[in-house]
Protein backbone atom coordinates (compact mmCIF):
# COMPACT_ATOMS: atom_id res chain seq x y z
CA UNK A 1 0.11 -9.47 23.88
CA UNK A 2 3.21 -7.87 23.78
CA UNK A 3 4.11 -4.45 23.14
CA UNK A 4 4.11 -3.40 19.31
CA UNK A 5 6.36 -1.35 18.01
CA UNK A 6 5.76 1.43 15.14
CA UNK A 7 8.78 -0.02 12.93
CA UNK A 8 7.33 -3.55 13.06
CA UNK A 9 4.37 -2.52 11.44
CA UNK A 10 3.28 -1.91 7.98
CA UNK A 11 0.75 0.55 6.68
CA UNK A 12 -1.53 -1.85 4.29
CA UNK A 13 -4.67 0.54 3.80
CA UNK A 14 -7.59 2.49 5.81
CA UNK A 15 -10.38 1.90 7.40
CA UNK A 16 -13.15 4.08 5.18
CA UNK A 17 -16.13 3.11 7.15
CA UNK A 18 -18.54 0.05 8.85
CA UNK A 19 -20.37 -1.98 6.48
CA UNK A 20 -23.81 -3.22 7.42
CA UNK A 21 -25.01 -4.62 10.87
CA UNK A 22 -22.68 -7.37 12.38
CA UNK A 23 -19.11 -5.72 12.53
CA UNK A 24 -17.61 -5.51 8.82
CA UNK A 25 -15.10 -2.61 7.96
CA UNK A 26 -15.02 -1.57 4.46
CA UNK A 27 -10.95 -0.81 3.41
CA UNK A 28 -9.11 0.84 1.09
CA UNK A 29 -6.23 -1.71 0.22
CA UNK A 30 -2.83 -0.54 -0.15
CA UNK A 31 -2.26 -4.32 -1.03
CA UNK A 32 -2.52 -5.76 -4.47
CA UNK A 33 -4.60 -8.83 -3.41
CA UNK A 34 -6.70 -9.91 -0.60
CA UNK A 35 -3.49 -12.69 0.07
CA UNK A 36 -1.67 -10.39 1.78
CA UNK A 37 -4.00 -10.08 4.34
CA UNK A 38 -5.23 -13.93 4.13
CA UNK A 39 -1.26 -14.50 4.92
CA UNK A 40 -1.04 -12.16 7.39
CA UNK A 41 -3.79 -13.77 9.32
CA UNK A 42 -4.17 -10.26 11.87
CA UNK A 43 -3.94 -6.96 11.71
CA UNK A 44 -3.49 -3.74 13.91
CA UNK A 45 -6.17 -1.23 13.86
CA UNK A 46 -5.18 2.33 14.80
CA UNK A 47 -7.88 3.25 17.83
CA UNK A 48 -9.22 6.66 18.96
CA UNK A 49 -6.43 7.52 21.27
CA UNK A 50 -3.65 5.88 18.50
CA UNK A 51 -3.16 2.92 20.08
CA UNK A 52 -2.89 -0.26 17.89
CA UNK A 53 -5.37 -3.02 18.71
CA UNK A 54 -4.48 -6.36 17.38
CA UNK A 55 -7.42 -8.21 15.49
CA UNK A 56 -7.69 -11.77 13.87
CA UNK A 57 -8.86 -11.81 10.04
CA UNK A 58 -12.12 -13.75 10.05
CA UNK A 59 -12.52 -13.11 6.37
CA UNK A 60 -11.62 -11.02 3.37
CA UNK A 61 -14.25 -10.50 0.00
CA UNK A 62 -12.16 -8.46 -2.39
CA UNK A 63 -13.40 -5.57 -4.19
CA UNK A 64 -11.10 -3.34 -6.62
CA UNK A 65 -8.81 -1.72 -4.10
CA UNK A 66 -12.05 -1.89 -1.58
CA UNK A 67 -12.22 -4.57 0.64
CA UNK A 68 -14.41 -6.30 3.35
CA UNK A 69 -12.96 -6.98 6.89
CA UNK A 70 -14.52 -9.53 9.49
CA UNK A 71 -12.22 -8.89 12.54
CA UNK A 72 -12.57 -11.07 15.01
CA UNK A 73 -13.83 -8.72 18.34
CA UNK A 74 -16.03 -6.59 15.88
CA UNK A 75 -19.45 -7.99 16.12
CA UNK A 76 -21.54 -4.86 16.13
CA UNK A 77 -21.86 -1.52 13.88
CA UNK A 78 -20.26 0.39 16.48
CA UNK A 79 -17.68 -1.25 17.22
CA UNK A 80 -16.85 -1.26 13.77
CA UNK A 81 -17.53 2.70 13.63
CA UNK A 82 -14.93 3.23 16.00
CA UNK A 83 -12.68 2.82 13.65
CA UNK A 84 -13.65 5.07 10.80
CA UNK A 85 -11.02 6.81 8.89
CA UNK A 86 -7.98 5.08 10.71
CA UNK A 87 -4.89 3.10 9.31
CA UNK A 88 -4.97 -0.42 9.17
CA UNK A 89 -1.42 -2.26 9.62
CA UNK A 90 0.23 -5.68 9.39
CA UNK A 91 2.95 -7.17 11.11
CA UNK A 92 6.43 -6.91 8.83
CA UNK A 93 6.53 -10.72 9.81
CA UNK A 94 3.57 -11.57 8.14
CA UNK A 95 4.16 -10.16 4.64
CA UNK A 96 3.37 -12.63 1.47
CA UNK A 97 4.15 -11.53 -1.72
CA UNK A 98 3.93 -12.53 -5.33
CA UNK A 99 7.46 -12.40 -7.47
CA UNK A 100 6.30 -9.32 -9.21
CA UNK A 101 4.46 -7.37 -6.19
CA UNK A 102 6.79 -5.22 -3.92
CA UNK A 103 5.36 -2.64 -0.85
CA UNK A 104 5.43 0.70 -1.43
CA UNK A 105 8.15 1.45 1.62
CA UNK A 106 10.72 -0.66 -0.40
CA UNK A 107 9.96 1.94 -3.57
CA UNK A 108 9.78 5.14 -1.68
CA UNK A 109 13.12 6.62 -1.97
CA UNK A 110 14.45 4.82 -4.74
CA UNK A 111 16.25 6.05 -8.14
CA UNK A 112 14.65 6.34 -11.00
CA UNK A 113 16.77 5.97 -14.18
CA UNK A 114 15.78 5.26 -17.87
CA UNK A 115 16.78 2.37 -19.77
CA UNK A 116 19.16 4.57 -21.79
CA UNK A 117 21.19 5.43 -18.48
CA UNK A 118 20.12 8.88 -17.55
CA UNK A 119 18.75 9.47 -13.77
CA UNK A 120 14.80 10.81 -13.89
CA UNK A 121 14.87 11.87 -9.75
CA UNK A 122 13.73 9.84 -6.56
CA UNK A 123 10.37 7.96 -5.82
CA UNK A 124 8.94 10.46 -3.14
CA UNK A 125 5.41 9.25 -2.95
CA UNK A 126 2.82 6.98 -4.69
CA UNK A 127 -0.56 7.70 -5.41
CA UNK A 128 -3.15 4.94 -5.60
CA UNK A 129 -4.79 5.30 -8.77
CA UNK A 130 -7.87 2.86 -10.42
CA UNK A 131 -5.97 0.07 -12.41
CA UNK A 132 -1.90 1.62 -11.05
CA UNK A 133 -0.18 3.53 -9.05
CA UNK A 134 1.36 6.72 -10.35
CA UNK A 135 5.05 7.01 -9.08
CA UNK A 136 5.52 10.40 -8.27
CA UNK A 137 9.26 11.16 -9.08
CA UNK A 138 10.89 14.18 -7.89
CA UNK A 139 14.46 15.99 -9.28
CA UNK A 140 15.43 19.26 -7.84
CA UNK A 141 12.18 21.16 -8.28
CA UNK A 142 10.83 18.88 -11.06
CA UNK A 143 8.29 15.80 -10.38
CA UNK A 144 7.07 13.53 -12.86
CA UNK A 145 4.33 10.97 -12.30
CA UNK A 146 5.45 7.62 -13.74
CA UNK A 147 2.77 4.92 -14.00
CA UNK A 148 3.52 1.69 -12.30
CA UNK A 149 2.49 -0.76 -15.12
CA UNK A 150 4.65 -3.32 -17.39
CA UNK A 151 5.53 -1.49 -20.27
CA UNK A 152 6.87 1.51 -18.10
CA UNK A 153 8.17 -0.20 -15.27
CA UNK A 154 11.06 -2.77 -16.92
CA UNK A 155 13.15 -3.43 -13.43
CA UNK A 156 12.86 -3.04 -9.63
CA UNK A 157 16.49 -3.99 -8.58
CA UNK A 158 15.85 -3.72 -4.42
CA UNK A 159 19.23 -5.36 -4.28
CA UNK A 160 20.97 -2.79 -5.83
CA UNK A 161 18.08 0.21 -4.81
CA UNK A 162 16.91 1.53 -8.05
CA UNK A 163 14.09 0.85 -10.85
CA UNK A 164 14.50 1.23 -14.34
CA UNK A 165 11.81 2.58 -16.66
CA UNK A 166 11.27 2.42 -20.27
CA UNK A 167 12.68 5.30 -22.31
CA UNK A 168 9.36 5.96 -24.04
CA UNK A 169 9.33 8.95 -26.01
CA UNK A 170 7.70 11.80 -24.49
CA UNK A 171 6.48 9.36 -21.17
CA UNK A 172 8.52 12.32 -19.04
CA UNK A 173 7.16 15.13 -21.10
CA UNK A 174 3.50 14.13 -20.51
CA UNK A 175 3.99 13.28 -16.61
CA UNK A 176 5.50 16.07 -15.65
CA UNK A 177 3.83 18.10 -12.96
């Protein structure tokens, strides 16, 4: 195998720990769907050291945000252990998408601005939540968490590198930190 580089590589969740006897990781998915990794077809574990060590996906069983791994090269708890608590990655190449699903390193560092016109601040991080992911929006000193769902989120222009929220009464108010 070649040499990987770092910027050909995208973060897609963690390992959080083995599962059972014969080699399964359990993740936390940064991905929507288990189709992103299906598509990808490998991935790049993060070793001890912080090497990357390429694996081919055996098989994927979905969970909510929690997923099952079999790698191909894990056959045995401790292999699998090996890994706990480091980053899972997949190749840039290999992404697969759905029309409405974008990665989070295409929204970090993005505008925010309301419907109405007026600029809220900068996507600085996103934090995983159960059922979204809170934007976490940051003006000058301000932040405001903005919740990644329909009836906030009303357009994600990459092209033109901003998204455009609903002017909800009081959504700013609420979610401001």
């Amino acid at each position: 195998m070649g040499k990987v580089f770092a910027e050909d590589l995208l973060l897609i969740g963690r390992v959080i720990r083995p599962h059972g006897l014969k080699g399964l990781v359990r993740i936390e998915s940064y991905a929507e769907s288990e189709e992103t990794f299906q598509a990808a077809g490998e991935v790049f574990l993060e070793g001890p050291s912080g090497e990357t060590v390429k694996h081919r996906i055996v098989a994927v069983t979905p969970g909510n945000r929690l997923f099952l791994l079999k790698l191909e090269g894990l056959d045995t708890r401790e292999q699998a252990e090996t890994y706990r608590d480091r980053n899972i990655y997949i190749g840039r190449e290999g992404l697969s998408r759905r029309k409405d699903e974008y990665f989070w390193y295409e929204l970090i560092g993005l505008p925010v601005y309301l419907e109405t016109g007026g600029r809220v601040g900068v996507i600085r991080h996103i934090v995983p939540a159960p059922g979204h992911d809170l934007y976490v929006v940051q003006e000058g000193e301000k932040e405001v968490l903005i919740p990644a769902v329909r009836e906030v989120i009303k357009e994600v222009d990459l092209e033109n590198g901003k998204v455009v929220i609903a002017a909800k009464e009081d959504l700013l108010n609420l979610n401001e930190v």
